[in-house]
Each structure stands twice: as structure tokens, then as C-alpha cells.
Protein backbone atom coordinates (compact mmCIF):
# COMPACT_ATOMS: atom_id res chain seq x y z
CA UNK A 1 79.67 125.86 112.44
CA UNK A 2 83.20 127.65 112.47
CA UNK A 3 84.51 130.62 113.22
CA UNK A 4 86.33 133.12 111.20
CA UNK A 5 88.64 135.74 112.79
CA UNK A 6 89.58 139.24 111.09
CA UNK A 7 92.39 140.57 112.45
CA UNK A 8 92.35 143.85 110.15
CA UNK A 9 88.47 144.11 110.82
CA UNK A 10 88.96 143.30 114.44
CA UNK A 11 85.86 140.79 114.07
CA UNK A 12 85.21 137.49 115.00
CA UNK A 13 82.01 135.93 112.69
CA UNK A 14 80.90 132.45 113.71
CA UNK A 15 79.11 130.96 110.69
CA UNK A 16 76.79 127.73 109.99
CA UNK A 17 77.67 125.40 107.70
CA UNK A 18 76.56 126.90 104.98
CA UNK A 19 78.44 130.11 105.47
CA UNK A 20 75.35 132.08 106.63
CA UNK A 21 76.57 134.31 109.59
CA UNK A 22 75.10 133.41 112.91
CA UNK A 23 76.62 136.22 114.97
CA UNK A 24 79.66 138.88 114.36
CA UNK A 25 81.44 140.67 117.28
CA UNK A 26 83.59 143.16 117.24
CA UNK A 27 87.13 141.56 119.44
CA UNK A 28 90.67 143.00 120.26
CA UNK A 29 93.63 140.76 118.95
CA UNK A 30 97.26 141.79 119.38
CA UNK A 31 98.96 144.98 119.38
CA UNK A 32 102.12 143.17 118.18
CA UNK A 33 100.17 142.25 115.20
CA UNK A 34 100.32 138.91 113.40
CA UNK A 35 102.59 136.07 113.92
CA UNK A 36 103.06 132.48 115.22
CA UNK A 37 106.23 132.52 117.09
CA UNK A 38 106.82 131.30 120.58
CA UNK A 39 107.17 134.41 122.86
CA UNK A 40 105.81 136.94 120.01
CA UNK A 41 103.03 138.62 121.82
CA UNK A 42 101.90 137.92 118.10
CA UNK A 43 98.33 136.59 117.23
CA UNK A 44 98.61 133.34 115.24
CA UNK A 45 97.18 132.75 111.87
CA UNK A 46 95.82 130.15 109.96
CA UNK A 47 93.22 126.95 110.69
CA UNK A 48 92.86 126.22 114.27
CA UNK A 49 90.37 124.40 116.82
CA UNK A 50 88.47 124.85 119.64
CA UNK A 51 90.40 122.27 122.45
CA UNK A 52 88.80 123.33 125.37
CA UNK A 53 86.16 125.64 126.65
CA UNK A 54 86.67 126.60 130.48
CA UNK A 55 84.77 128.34 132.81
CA UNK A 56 80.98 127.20 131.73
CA UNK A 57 79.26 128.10 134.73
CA UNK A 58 81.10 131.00 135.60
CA UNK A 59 79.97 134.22 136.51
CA UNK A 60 80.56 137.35 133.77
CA UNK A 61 84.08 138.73 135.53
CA UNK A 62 85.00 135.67 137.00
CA UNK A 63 89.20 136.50 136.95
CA UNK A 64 91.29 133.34 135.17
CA UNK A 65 94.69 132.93 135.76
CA UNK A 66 96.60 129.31 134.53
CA UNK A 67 92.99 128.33 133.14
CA UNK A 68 91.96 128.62 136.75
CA UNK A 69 88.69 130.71 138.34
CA UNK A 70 91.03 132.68 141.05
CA UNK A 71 87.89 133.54 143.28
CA UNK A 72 88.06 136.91 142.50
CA UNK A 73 85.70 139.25 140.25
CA UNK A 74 86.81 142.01 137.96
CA UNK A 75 86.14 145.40 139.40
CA UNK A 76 87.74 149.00 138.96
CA UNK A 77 89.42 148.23 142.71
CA UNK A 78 90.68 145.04 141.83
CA UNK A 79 92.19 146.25 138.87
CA UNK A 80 94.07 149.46 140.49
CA UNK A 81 95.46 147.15 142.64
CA UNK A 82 96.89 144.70 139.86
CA UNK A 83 97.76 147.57 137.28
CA UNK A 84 99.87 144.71 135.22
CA UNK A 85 97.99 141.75 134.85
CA UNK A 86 96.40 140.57 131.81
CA UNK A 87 92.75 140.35 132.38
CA UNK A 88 91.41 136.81 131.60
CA UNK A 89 87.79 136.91 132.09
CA UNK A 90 84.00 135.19 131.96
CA UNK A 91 85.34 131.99 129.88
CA UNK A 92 87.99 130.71 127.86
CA UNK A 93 87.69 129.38 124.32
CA UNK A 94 91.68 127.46 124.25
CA UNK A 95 92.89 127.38 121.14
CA UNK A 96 94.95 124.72 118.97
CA UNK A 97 96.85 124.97 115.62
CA UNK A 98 95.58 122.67 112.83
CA UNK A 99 99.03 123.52 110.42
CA UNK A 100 102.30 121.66 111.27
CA UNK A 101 105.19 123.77 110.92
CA UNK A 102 102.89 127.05 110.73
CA UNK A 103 100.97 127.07 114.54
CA UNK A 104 101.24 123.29 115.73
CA UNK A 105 103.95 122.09 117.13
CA UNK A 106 107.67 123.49 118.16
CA UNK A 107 108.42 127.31 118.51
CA UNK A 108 104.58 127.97 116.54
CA UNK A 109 102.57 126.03 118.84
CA UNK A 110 99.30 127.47 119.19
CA UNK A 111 98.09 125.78 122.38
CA UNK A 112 101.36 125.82 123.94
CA UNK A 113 101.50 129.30 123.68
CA UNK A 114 97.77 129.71 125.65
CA UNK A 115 96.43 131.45 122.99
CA UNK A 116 92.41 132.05 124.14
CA UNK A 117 89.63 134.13 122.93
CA UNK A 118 88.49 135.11 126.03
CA UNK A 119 86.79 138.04 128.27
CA UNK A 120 88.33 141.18 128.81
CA UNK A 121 87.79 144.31 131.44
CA UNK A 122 84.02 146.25 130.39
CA UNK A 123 86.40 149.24 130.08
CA UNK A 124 88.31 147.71 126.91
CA UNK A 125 88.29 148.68 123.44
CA UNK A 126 87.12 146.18 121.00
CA UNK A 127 88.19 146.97 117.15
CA UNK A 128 91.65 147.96 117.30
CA UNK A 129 94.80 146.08 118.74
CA UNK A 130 95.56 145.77 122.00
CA UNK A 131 96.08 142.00 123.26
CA UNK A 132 98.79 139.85 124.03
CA UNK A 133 98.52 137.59 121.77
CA UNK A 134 95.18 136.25 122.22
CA UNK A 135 91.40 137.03 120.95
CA UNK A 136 89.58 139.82 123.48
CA UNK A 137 85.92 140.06 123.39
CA UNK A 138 83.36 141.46 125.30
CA UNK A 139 82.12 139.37 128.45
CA UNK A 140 78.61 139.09 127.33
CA UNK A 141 79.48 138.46 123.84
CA UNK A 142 81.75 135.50 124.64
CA UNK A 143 79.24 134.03 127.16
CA UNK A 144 76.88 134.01 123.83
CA UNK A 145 79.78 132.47 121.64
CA UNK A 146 80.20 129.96 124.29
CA UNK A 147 77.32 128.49 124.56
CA UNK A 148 76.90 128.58 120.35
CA UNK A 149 80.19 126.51 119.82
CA UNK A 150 81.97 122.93 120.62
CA UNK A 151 85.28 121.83 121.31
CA UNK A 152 86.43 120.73 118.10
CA UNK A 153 84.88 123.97 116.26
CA UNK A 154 87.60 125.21 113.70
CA UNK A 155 88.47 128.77 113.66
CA UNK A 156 90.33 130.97 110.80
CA UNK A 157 92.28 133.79 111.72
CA UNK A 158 93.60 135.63 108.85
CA UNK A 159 95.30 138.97 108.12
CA UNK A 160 93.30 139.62 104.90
């Protein structure tokens, strides 16, 4: 299987190995558009891999800060009182560039610039921009991409 990212659909398609679909869900990927660069807010193109998948046995709106379940579950209250943050919810899909020189390694680093597709707030819009850099989905919809894909599973994001 592998996944194939859309960032001018604002779709995520996770396809078997014969390129049938399996699943498509609409996602949220930055509002600074495309682009690999260290600090960018950008969404990075081009071949990546699954590294890591964190938070299996979490609950939907478990709250992730540094890769870490904080304790706390996403509510309206608990997101009044942090206006700011950047909601990283349910589970974490870490991803890592595959392209030297494009988004692996120095200021294009994929994976050292936490890019995820995670869970976001039930309240967010998924198909238009509106990230940080990373891959938004819906909580449920990521639990069910979760449990459908490896470490190791490549993923395509292009700007088609």
C-alpha cells in the first residue's frame, strides 16, 4: 500500500498495490502552501515514509505535544484556554523524506522538521489550507488510516 497526498485537492488516497483506492479523505495541509524549507510553515513535497506511528491506543482527542500524550483531551474549554496552540490530536503518522537534497537531510529535512499527518480539533475544516506545515485529518479518519498502514509505508505529496 502507499499513500498519495493532493495538496490542490486537499485529499489524502491510500492505495493497494495495484493502485486500486482503498480509502480517500478529505485533509488540511498548509496555508503557507508548498515547500521543503526548514522553518517554512510549508508542506513538503515529494516521496516520503511512514517512520513512526504514535499514539496506537489512544483515545480520539488525546492532545500531543513533542510526540507526547499530555493527559489532556480536546474540548471547546480546553481550547479557549490555549487559543494558540497547534492542535495535535488522536495519533501521529511521523513523516520522513525519501529525496536527498529535496526533503532529507539539511535545511529540507522532513522528519526534522516534525512534519505529521495527524488529528485536528472536530471544529476544523478539511479541503482547504490551513496547517502548519503538516497533514490535518479528521480524528476518526486517521484512527482508520492508522490502523490500514505500516511504518515504512511511502507517501507522495504533490502539488499537481
Amino acid at each position: 500500500m502507499h499513500i498519495k497526498i493532493s495538496m490542490t485537492q486537499q485529499t489524502l488516497t491510500l492505495l493497494d498495490n495495484f493502485g486500486g483506492i482503498k480509502a480517500k479523505y478529505r485533509i488540511s495541509t498548509a496555508a503557507n502552501g508548498a515547500g521543503c524549507q526548514k522553518n517554512s510553515g510549508c508542506t513538503p513535497l515529494g516521496n516520503h515514509i511512514i517512520r513512526a506511528k504514535i499514539g496506537a491506543d489512544a483515545a480520539p482527542n488525546t492532545v500531543f505535544v513533542g510526540r507526547r500524550a499530555t493527559g489532556e483531551i480536546c474540548t471547546p474549554a480546553l481550547m479557549a484556554q490555549f487559543p494558540n496552540r497547534d492542535w495535535i490530536l488522536t495519533r501521529i503518522l511521523w513523516l520522513s523524506g525519501n529525496e536527498i537534497g529535496v526533503n532529507r537531510l539539511g535545511n529540507v529535512d522532513t522528519m526534522q522538521r516534525y512534519i505529521y499527518i495527524h488529528g485536528s480539533p472536530d471544529g476544523t475544516e478539511m479541503g482547504k489550507i490551513g496547517s502548519h506545515g503538516c497533514v490535518r485529518m479528521r480524528n476518526e479518519e486517521l484512527i482508520a488510516l492508522f490502523d490500514m498502514v505500516e511504518a515504512g509505508t511511502s507517501v507522495n505529496i504533490v502539488n499537481e
